[in-house]
N, C-alpha and C. Protein backbone atom coordinates (compact mmCIF):
# COMPACT_ATOMS: atom_id res chain seq x y z
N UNK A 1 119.85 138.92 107.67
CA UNK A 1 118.54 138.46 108.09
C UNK A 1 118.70 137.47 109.24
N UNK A 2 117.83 138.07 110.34
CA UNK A 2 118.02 137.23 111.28
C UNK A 2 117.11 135.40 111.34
N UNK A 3 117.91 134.43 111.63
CA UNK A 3 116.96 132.97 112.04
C UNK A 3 116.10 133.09 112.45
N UNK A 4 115.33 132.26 112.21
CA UNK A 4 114.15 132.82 113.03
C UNK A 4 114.02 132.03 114.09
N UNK A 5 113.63 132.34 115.51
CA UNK A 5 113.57 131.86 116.49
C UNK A 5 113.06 130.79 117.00
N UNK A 6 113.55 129.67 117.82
CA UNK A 6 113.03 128.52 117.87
C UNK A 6 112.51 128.66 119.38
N UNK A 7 111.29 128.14 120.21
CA UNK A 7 111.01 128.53 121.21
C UNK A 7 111.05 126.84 121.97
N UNK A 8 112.39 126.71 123.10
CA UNK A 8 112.52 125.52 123.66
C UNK A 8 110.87 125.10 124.49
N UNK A 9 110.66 124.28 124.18
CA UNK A 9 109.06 123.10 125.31
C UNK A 9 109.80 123.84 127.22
N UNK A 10 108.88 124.10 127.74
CA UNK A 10 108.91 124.21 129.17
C UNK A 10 108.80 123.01 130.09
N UNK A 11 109.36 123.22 130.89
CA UNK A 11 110.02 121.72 131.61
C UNK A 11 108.62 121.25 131.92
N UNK A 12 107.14 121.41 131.65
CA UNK A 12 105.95 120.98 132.09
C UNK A 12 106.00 120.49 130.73
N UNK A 13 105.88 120.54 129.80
CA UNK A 13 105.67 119.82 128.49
C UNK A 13 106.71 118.86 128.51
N UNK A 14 108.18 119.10 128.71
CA UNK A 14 108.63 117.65 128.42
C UNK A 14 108.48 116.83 129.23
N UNK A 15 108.05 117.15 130.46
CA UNK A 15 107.60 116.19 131.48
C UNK A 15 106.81 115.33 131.23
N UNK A 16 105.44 116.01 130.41
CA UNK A 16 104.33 115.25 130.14
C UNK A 16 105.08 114.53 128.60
N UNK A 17 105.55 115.00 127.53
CA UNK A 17 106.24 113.96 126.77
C UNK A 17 106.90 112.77 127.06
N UNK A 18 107.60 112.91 128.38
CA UNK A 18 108.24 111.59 128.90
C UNK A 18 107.42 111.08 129.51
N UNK A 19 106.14 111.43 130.71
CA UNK A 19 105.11 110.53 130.77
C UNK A 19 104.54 109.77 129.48
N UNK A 20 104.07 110.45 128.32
CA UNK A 20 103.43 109.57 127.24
C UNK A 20 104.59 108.96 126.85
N UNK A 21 106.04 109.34 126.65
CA UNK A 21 106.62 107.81 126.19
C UNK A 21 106.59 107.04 126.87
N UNK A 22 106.58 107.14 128.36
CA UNK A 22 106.37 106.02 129.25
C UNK A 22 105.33 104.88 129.17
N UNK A 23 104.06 105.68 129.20
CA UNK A 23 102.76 105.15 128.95
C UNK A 23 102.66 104.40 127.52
N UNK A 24 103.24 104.76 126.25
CA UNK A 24 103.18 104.47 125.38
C UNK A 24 104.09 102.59 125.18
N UNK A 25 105.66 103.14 126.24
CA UNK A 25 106.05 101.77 126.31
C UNK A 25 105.59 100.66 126.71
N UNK A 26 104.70 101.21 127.90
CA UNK A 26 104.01 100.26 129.18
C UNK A 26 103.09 99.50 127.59
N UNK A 27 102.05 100.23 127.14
CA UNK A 27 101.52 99.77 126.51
C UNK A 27 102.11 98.93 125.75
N UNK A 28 102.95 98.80 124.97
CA UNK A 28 103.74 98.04 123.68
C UNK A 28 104.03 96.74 124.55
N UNK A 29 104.44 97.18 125.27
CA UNK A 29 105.17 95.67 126.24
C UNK A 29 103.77 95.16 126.55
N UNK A 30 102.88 95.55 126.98
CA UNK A 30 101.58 94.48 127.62
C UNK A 30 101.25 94.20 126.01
N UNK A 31 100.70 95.05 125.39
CA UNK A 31 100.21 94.51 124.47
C UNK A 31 101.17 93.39 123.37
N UNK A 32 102.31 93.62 123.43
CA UNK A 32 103.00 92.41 123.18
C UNK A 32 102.73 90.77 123.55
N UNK A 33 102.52 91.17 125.23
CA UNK A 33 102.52 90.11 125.95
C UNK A 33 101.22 89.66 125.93
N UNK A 34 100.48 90.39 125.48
CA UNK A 34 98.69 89.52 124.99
C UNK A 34 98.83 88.70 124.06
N UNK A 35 99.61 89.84 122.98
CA UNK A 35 99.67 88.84 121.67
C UNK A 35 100.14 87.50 121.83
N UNK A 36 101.04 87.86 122.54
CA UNK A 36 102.07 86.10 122.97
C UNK A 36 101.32 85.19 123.48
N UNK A 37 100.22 85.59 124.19
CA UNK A 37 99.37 84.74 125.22
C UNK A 37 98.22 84.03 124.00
N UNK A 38 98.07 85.13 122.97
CA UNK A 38 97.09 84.49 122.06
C UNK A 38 97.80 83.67 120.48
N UNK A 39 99.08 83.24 120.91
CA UNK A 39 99.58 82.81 120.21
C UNK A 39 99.87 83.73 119.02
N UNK A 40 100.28 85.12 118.72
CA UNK A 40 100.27 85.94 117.93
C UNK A 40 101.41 87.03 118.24
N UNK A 41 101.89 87.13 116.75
CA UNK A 41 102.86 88.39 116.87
C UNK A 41 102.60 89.71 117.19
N UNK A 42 102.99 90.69 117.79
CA UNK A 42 102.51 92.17 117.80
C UNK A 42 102.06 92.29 116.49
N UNK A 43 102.57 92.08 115.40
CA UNK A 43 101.76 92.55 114.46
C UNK A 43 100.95 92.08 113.92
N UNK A 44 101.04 90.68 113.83
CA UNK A 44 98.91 90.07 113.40
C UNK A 44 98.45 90.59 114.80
N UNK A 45 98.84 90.79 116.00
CA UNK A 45 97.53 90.90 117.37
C UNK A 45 96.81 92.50 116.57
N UNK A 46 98.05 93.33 115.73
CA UNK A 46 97.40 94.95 115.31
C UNK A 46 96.94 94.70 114.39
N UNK A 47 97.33 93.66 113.50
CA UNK A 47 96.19 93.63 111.83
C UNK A 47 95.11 93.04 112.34
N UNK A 48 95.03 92.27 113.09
CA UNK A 48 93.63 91.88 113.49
C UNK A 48 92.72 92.51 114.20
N UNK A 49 93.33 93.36 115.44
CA UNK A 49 92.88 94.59 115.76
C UNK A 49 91.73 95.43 114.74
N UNK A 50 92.30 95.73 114.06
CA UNK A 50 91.92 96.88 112.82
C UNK A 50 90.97 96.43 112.25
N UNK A 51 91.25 94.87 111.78
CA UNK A 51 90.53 94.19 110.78
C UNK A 51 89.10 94.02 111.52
N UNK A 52 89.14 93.70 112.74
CA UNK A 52 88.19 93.18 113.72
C UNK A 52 87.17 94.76 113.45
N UNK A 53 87.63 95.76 113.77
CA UNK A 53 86.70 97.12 113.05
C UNK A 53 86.26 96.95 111.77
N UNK A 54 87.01 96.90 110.83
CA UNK A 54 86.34 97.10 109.53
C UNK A 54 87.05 96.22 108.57
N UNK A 55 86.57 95.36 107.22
CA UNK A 55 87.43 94.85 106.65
C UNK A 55 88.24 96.14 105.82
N UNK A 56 89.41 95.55 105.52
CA UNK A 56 90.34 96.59 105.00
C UNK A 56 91.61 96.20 103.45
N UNK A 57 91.49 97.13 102.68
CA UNK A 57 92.42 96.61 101.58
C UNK A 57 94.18 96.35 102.05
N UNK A 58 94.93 96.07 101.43
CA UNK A 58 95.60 95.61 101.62
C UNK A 58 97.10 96.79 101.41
N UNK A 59 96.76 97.61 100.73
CA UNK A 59 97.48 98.59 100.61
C UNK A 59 97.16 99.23 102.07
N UNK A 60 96.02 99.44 102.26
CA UNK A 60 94.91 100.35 103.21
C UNK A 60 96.07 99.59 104.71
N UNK A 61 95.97 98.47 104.81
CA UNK A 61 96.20 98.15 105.72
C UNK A 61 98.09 98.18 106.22
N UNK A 62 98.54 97.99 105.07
CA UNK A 62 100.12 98.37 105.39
C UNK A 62 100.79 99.73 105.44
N UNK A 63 99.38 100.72 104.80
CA UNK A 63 100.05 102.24 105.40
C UNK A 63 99.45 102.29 106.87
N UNK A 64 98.29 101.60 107.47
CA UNK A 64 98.66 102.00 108.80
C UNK A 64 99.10 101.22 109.44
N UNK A 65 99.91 100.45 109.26
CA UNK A 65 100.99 99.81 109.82
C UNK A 65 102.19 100.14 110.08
N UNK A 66 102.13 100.99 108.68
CA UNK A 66 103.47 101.12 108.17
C UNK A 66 104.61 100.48 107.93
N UNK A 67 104.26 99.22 106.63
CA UNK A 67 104.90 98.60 106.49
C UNK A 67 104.98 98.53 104.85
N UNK A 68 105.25 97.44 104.17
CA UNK A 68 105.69 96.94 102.69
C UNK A 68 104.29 96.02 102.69
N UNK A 69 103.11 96.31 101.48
CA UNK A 69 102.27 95.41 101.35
C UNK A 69 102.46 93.77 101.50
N UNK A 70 103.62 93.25 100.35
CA UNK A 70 104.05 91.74 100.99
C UNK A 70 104.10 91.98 102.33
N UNK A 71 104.67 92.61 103.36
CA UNK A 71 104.64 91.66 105.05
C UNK A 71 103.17 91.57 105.07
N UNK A 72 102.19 92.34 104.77
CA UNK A 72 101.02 92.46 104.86
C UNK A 72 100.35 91.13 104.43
N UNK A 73 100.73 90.42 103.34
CA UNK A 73 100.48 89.60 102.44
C UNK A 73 100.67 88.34 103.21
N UNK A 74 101.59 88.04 104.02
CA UNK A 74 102.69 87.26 104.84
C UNK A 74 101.87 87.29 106.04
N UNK A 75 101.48 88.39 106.60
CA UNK A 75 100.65 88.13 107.98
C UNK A 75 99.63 87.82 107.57
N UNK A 76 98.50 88.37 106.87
CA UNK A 76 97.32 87.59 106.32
C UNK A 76 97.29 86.44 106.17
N UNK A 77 98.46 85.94 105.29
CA UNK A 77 97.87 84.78 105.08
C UNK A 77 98.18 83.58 106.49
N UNK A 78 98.98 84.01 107.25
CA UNK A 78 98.88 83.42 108.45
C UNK A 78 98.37 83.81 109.53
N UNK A 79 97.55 84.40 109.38
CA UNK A 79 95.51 84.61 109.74
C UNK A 79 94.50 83.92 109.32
N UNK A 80 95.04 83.82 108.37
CA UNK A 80 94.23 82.96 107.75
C UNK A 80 93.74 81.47 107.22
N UNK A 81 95.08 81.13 107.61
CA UNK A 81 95.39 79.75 107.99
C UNK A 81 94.72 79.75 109.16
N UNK A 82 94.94 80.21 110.16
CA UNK A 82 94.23 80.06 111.63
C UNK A 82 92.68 80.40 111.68
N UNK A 83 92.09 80.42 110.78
CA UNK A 83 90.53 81.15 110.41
C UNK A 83 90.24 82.44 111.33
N UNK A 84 91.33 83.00 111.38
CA UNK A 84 91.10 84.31 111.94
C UNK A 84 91.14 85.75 111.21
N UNK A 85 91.14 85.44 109.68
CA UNK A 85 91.22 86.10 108.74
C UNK A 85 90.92 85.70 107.61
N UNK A 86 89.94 86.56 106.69
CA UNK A 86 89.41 85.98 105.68
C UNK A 86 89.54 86.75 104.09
N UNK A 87 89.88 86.77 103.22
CA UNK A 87 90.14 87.72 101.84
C UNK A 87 88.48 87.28 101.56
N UNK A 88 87.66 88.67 100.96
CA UNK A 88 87.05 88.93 100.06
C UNK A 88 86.81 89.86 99.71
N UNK A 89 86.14 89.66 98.27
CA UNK A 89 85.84 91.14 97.01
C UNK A 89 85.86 92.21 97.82
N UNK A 90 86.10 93.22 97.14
CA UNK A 90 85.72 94.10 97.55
C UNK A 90 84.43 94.76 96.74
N UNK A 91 83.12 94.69 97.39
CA UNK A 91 81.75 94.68 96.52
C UNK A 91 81.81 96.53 96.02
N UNK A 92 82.85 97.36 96.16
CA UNK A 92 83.24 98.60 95.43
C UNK A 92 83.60 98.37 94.11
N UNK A 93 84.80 97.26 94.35
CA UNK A 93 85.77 97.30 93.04
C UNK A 93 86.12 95.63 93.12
N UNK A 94 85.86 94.83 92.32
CA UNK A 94 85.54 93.47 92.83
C UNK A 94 87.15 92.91 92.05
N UNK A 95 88.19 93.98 92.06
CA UNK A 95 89.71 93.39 91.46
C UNK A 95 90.45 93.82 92.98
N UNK A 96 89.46 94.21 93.58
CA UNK A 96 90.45 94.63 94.68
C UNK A 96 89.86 93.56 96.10
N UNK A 97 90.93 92.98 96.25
CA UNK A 97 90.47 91.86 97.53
C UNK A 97 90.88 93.07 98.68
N UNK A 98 89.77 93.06 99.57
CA UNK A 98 89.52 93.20 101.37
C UNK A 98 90.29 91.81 102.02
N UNK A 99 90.98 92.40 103.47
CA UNK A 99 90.83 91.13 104.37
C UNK A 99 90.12 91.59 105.52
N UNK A 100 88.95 90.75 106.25
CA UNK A 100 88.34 90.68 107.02
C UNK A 100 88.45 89.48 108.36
N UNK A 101 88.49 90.50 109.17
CA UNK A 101 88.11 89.50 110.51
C UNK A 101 86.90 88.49 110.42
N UNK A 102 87.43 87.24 110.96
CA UNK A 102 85.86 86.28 110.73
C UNK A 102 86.01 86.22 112.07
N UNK A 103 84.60 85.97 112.44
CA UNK A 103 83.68 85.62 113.87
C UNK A 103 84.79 85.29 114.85
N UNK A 104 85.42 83.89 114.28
CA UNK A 104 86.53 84.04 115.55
C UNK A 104 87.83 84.95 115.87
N UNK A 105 88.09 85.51 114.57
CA UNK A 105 89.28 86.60 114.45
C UNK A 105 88.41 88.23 115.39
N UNK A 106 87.34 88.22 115.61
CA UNK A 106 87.08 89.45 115.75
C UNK A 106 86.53 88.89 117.91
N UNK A 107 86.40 88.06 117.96
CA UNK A 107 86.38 87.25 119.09
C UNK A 107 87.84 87.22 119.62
N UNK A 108 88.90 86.67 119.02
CA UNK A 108 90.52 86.98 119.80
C UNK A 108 90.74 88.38 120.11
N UNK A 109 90.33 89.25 118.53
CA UNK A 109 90.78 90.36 119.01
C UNK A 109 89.80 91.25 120.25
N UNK A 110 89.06 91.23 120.38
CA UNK A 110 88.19 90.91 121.48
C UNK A 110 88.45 90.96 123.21
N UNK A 111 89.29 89.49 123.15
CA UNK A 111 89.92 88.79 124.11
C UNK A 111 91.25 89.29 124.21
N UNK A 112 92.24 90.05 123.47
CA UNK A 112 93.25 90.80 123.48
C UNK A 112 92.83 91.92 124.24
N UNK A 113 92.15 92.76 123.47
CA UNK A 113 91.97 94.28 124.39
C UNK A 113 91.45 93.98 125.78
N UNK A 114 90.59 93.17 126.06
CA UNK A 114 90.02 92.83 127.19
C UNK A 114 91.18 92.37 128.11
N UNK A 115 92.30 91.64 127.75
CA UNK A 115 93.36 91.15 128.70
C UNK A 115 94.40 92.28 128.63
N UNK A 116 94.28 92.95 128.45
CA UNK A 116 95.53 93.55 128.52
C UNK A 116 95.61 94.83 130.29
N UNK A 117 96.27 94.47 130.58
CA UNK A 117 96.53 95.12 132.55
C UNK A 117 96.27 96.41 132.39
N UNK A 118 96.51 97.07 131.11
CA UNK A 118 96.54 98.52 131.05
C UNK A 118 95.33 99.13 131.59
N UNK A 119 94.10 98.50 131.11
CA UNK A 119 92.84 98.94 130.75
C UNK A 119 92.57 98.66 132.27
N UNK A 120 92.77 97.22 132.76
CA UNK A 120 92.23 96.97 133.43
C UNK A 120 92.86 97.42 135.15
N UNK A 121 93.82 98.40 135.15
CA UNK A 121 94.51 98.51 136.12
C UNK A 121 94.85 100.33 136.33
N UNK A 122 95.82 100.23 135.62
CA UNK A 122 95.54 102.09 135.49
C UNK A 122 94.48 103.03 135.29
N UNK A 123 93.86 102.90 133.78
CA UNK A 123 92.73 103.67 133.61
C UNK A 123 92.08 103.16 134.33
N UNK A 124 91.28 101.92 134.58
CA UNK A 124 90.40 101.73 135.54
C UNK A 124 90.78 102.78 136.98
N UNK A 125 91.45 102.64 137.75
CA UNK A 125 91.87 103.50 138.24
C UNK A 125 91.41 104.90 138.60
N UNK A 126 91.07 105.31 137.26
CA UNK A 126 90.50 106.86 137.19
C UNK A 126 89.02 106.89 137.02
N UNK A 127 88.51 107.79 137.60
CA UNK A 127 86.94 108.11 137.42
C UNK A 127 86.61 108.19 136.38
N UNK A 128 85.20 108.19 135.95
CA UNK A 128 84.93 107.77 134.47
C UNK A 128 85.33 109.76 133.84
N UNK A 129 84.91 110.66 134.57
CA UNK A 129 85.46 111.78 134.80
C UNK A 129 86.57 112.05 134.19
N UNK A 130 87.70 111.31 134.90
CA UNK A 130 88.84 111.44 134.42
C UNK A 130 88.83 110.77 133.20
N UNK A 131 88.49 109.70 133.21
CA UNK A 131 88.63 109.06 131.45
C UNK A 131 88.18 109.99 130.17
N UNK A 132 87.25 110.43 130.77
CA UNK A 132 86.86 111.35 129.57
C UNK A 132 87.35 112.45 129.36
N UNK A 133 87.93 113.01 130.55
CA UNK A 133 88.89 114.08 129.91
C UNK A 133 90.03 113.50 129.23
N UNK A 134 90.80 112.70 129.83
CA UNK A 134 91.99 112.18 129.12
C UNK A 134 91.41 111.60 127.52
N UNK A 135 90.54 111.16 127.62
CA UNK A 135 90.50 110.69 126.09
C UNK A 135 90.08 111.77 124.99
N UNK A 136 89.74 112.83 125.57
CA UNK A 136 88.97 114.35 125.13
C UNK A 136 90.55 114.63 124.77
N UNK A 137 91.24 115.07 125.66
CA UNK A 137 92.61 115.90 125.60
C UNK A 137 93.32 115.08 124.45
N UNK A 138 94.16 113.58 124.51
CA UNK A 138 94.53 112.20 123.83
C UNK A 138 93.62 112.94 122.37
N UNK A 139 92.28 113.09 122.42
CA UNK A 139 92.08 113.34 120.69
C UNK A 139 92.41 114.34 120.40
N UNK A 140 91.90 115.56 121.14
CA UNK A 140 92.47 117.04 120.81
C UNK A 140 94.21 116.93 120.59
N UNK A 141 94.70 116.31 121.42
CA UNK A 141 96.35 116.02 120.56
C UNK A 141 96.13 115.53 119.66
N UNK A 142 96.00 114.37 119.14
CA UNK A 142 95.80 113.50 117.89
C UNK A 142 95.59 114.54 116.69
N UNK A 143 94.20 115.48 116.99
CA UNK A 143 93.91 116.53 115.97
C UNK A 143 94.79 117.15 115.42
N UNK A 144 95.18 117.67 116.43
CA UNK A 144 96.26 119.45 116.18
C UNK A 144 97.43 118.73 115.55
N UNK A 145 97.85 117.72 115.98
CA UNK A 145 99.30 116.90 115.33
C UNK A 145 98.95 116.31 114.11
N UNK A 146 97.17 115.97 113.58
CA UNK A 146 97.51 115.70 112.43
C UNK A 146 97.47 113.97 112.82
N UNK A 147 97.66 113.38 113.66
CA UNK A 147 98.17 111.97 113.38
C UNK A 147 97.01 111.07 113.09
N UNK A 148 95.66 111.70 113.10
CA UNK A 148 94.92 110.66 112.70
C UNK A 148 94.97 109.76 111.21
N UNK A 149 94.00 108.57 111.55
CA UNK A 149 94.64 108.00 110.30
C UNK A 149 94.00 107.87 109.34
């Protein structure tokens, strides 16, 4: 019985793969360097991120992190020291604590996306035209791969 055949990516696909790792690094590094500017690690600048959308459980929040609930536990609560993060009930299941962005946690995160060069330099850059295809195409990948969260 023959293997079954594996069909190599065409030098136009890995091209565009090494553009998105590119793009993907550019991003990590600025958005690093926001966090730093707002006194914050890459990873409270992303739990707060998230949180700033919706409050979120705590399990909830370390699978999309992808991390161990304690670090989760560990960054919260130094969010929360800074009143940029707040634990309450969850009015579903009132044994299960939410953490939520408060007014000023959802205000930094805010002031993060807004500073960051990416937004304001590249994509700007492109016609609103172009944005919307790229962000059309960006989900239609997301889909087909499954990676949403």
């Amino acid at each position: 019985m023959a293997a079954p055949q594996t069909t190599r990516p065409d030098e136009l696909t890995l091209e565009v793969v090494d553009l998105i790792g590119s793009v993907v690094a550019l991003y990590h590094e600025e958005y690093e360097e926001a966090a730093g500017e707002q006194a914050l690690t890459g990873a409270q600048a992303k739990l707060l991120s998230l949180l700033s959308l919706e409050p979120l459980p705590m399990r909830k929040l370390a699978h999309k992190l992808k991390c161990e609930p304690s670090n989760v536990t560990g960054i919260v609560d130094r969010l929360e020291a800074r009143g940029l993060v707040e634990r309450r009930p969850d009015p579903a299941d009132r044994r299960v604590k939410l953490a939520a962005a408060t007014d000023e946690g959802r205000r930094v995160a805010r002031s993060l996306r807004e500073s960051l060069r990416f937004a304001r330099e590249p994509l700007a850059g492109l016609s609103e035209e172009e944005r919307l295809t790229l962000r059309d195409l960006l989900q239609q990948m997301l889909r087909a791969g499954s990676y949403e969260g």
